[in-house]
C-alpha atoms as a PDB file:
ATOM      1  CA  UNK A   1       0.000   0.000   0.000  1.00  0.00           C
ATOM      2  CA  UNK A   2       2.777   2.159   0.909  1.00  0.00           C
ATOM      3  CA  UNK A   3       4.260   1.995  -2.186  1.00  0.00           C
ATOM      4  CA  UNK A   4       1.430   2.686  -4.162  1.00  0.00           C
ATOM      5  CA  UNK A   5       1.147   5.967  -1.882  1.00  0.00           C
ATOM      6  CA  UNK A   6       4.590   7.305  -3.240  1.00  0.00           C
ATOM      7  CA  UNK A   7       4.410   6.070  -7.112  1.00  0.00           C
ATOM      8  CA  UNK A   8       0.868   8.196  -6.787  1.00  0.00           C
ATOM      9  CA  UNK A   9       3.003  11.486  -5.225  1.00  0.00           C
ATOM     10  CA  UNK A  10       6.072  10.721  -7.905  1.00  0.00           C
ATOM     11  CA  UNK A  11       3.325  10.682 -10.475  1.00  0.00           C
ATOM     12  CA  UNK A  12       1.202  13.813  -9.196  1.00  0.00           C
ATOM     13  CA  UNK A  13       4.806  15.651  -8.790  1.00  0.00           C
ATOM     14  CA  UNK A  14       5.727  14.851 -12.243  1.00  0.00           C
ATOM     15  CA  UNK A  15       2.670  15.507 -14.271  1.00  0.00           C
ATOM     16  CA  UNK A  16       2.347  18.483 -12.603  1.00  0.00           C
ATOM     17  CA  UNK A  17       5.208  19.943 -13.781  1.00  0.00           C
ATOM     18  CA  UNK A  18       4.445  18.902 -17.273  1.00  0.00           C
ATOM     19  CA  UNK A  19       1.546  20.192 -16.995  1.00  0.00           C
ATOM     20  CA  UNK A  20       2.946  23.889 -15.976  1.00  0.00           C
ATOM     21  CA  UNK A  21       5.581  23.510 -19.110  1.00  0.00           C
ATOM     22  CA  UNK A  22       3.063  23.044 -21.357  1.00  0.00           C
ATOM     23  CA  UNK A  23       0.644  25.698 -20.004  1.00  0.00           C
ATOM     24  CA  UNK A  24       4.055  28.109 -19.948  1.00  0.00           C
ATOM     25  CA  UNK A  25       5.552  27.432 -22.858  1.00  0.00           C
ATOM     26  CA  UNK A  26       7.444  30.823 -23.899  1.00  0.00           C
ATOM     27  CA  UNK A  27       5.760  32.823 -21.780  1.00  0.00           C
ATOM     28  CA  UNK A  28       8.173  35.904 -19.458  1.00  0.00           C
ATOM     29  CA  UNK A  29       7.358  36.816 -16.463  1.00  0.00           C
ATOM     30  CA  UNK A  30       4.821  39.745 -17.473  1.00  0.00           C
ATOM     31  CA  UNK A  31       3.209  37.625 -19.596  1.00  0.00           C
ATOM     32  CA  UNK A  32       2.543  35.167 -17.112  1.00  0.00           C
ATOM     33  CA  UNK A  33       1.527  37.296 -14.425  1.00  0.00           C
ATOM     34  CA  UNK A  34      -1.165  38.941 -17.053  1.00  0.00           C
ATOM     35  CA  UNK A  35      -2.303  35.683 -18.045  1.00  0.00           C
ATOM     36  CA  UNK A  36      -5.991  35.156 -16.625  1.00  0.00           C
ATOM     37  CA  UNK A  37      -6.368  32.031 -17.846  1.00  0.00           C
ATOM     38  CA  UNK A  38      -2.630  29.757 -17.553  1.00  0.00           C
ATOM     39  CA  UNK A  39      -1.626  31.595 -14.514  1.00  0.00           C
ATOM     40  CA  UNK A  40      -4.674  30.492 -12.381  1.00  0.00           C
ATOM     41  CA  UNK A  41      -3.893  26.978 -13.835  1.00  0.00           C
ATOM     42  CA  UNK A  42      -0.409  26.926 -13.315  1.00  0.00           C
ATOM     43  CA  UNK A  43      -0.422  28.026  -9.755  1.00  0.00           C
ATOM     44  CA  UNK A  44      -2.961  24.810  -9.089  1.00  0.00           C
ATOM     45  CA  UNK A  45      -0.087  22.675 -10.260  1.00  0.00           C
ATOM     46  CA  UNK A  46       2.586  24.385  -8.284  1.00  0.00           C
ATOM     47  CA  UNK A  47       0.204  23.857  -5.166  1.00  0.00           C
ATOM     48  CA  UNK A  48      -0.326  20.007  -6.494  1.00  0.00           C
ATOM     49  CA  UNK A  49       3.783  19.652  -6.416  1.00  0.00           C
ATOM     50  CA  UNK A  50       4.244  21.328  -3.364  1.00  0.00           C
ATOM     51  CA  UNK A  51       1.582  19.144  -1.455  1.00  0.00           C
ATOM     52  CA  UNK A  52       3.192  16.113  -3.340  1.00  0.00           C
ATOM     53  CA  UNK A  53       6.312  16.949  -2.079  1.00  0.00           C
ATOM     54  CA  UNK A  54       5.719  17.601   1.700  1.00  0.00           C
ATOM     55  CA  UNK A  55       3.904  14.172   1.688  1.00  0.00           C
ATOM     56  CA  UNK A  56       6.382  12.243  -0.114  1.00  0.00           C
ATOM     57  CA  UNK A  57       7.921  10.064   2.560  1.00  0.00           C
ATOM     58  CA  UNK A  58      11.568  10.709   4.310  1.00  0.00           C
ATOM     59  CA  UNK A  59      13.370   8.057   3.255  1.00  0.00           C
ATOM     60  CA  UNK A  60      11.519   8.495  -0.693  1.00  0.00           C
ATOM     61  CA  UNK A  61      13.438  11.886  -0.771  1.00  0.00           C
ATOM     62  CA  UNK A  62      16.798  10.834   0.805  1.00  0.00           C
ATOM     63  CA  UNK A  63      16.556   8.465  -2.683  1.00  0.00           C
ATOM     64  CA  UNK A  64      16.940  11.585  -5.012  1.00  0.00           C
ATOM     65  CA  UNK A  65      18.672  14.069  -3.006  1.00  0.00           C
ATOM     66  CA  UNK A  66      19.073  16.356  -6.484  1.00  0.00           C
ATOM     67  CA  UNK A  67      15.424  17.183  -6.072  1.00  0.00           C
ATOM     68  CA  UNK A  68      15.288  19.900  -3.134  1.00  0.00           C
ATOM     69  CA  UNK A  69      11.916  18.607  -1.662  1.00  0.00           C
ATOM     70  CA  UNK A  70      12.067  20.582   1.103  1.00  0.00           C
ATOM     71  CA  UNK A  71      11.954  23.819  -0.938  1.00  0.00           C
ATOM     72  CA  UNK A  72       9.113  22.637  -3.058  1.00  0.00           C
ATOM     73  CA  UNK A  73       7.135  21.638   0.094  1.00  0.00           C
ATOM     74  CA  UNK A  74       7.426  25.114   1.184  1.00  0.00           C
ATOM     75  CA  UNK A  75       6.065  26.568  -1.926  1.00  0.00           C
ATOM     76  CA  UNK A  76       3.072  25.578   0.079  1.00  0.00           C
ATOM     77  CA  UNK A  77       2.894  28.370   2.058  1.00  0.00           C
ATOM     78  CA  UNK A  78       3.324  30.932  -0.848  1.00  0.00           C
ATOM     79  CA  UNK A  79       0.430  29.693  -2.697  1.00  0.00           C
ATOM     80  CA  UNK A  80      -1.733  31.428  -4.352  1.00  0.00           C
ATOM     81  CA  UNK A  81       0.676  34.440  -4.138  1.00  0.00           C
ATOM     82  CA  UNK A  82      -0.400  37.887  -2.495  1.00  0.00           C
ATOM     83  CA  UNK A  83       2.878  39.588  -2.263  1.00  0.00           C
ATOM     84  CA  UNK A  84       5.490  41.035  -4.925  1.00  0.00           C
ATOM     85  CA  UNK A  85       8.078  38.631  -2.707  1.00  0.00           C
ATOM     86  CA  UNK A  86       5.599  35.489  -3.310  1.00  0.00           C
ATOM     87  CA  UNK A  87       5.038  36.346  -7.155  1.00  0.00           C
ATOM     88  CA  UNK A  88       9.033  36.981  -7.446  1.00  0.00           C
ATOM     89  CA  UNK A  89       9.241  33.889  -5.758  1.00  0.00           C
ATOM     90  CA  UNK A  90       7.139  31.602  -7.674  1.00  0.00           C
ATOM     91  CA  UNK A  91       8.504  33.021 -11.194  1.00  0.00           C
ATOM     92  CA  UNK A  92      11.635  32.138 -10.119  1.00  0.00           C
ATOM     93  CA  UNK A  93      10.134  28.496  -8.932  1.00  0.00           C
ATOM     94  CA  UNK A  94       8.364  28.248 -12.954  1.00  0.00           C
ATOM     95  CA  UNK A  95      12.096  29.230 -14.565  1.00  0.00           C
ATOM     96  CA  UNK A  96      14.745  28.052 -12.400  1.00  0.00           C
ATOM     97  CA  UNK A  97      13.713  25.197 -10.459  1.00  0.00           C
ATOM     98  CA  UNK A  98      11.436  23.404 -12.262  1.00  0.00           C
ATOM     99  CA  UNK A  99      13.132  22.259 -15.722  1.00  0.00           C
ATOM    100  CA  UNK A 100      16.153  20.872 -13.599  1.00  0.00           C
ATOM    101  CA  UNK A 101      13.632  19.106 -11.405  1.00  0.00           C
ATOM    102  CA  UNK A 102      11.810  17.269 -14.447  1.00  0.00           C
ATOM    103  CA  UNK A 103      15.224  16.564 -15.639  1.00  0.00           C
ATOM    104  CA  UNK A 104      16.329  14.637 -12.566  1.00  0.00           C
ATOM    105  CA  UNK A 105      12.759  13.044 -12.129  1.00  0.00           C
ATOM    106  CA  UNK A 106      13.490  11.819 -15.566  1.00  0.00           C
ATOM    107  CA  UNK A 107      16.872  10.170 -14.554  1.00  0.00           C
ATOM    108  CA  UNK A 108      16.010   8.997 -11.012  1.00  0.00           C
ATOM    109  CA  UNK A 109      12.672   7.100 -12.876  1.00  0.00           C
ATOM    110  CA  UNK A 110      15.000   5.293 -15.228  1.00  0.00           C
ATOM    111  CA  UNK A 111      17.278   4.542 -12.073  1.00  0.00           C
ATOM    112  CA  UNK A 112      14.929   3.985  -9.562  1.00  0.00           C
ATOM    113  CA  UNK A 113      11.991   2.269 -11.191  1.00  0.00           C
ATOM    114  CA  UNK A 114      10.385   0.719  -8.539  1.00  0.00           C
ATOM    115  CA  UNK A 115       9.417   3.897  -6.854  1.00  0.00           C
ATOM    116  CA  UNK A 116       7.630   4.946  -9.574  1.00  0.00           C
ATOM    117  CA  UNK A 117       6.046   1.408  -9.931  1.00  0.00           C
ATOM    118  CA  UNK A 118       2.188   1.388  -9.002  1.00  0.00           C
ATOM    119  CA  UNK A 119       2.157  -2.439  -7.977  1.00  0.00           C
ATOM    120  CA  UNK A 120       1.003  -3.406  -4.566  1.00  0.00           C
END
């Protein structure tokens, strides 16, 4: 059961992401910020990774220390955000943290298949 628990997390965290590349595309940051429709969207996502992420079990995370989990569980708290320090924030989440975290999610599922396994 448990380990359907974290392939379901892995998952959520990963498609998430996708998800927010695809709704982002090209888009800078005053784009995105004027965007009434992707922005909305995208910040659902973030929330959906950031959750993911602060349930994602201990020892799960110690497995693929290049993913900072800690700092995406934290996005938690910025979500949606009110603040010029929360929107700065979260831009910088959408350009600078989030390609290199679907790239090692990509490597760490090829190494580490079983955690992404949904098999009871």
């Amino acid at each position: 059961m448990q380990q359907l628990y974290v392939a379901s997390l892995l998952a959520n965290f990963f498609d998430a992401g996708w998800s927010i590349q695809v709704l982002l595309g090209d888009m800078d940051r005053a784009q995105y910020e004027a965007s009434r429709l992707a922005r909305p969207e995208i910040e659902r996502h973030l929330r959906t990774m950031a959750d993911s992420a602060r349930a994602l079990p201990e020892a799960v995370r110690a497995q693929m220390p290049k993913v900072d989990w800690s700092a995406w569980a934290a996005l938690t708290d910025e979500l949606p955000p009110h603040s010029e320090a929360a929107r700065a924030r979260v831009w910088t989440v959408l350009s600078t943290w989030l390609p290199p975290a679907g790239a090692e999610l990509r490597r760490y599922r090829a190494r580490l298949p079983a955690l992404w396994a949904f098999s009871p």
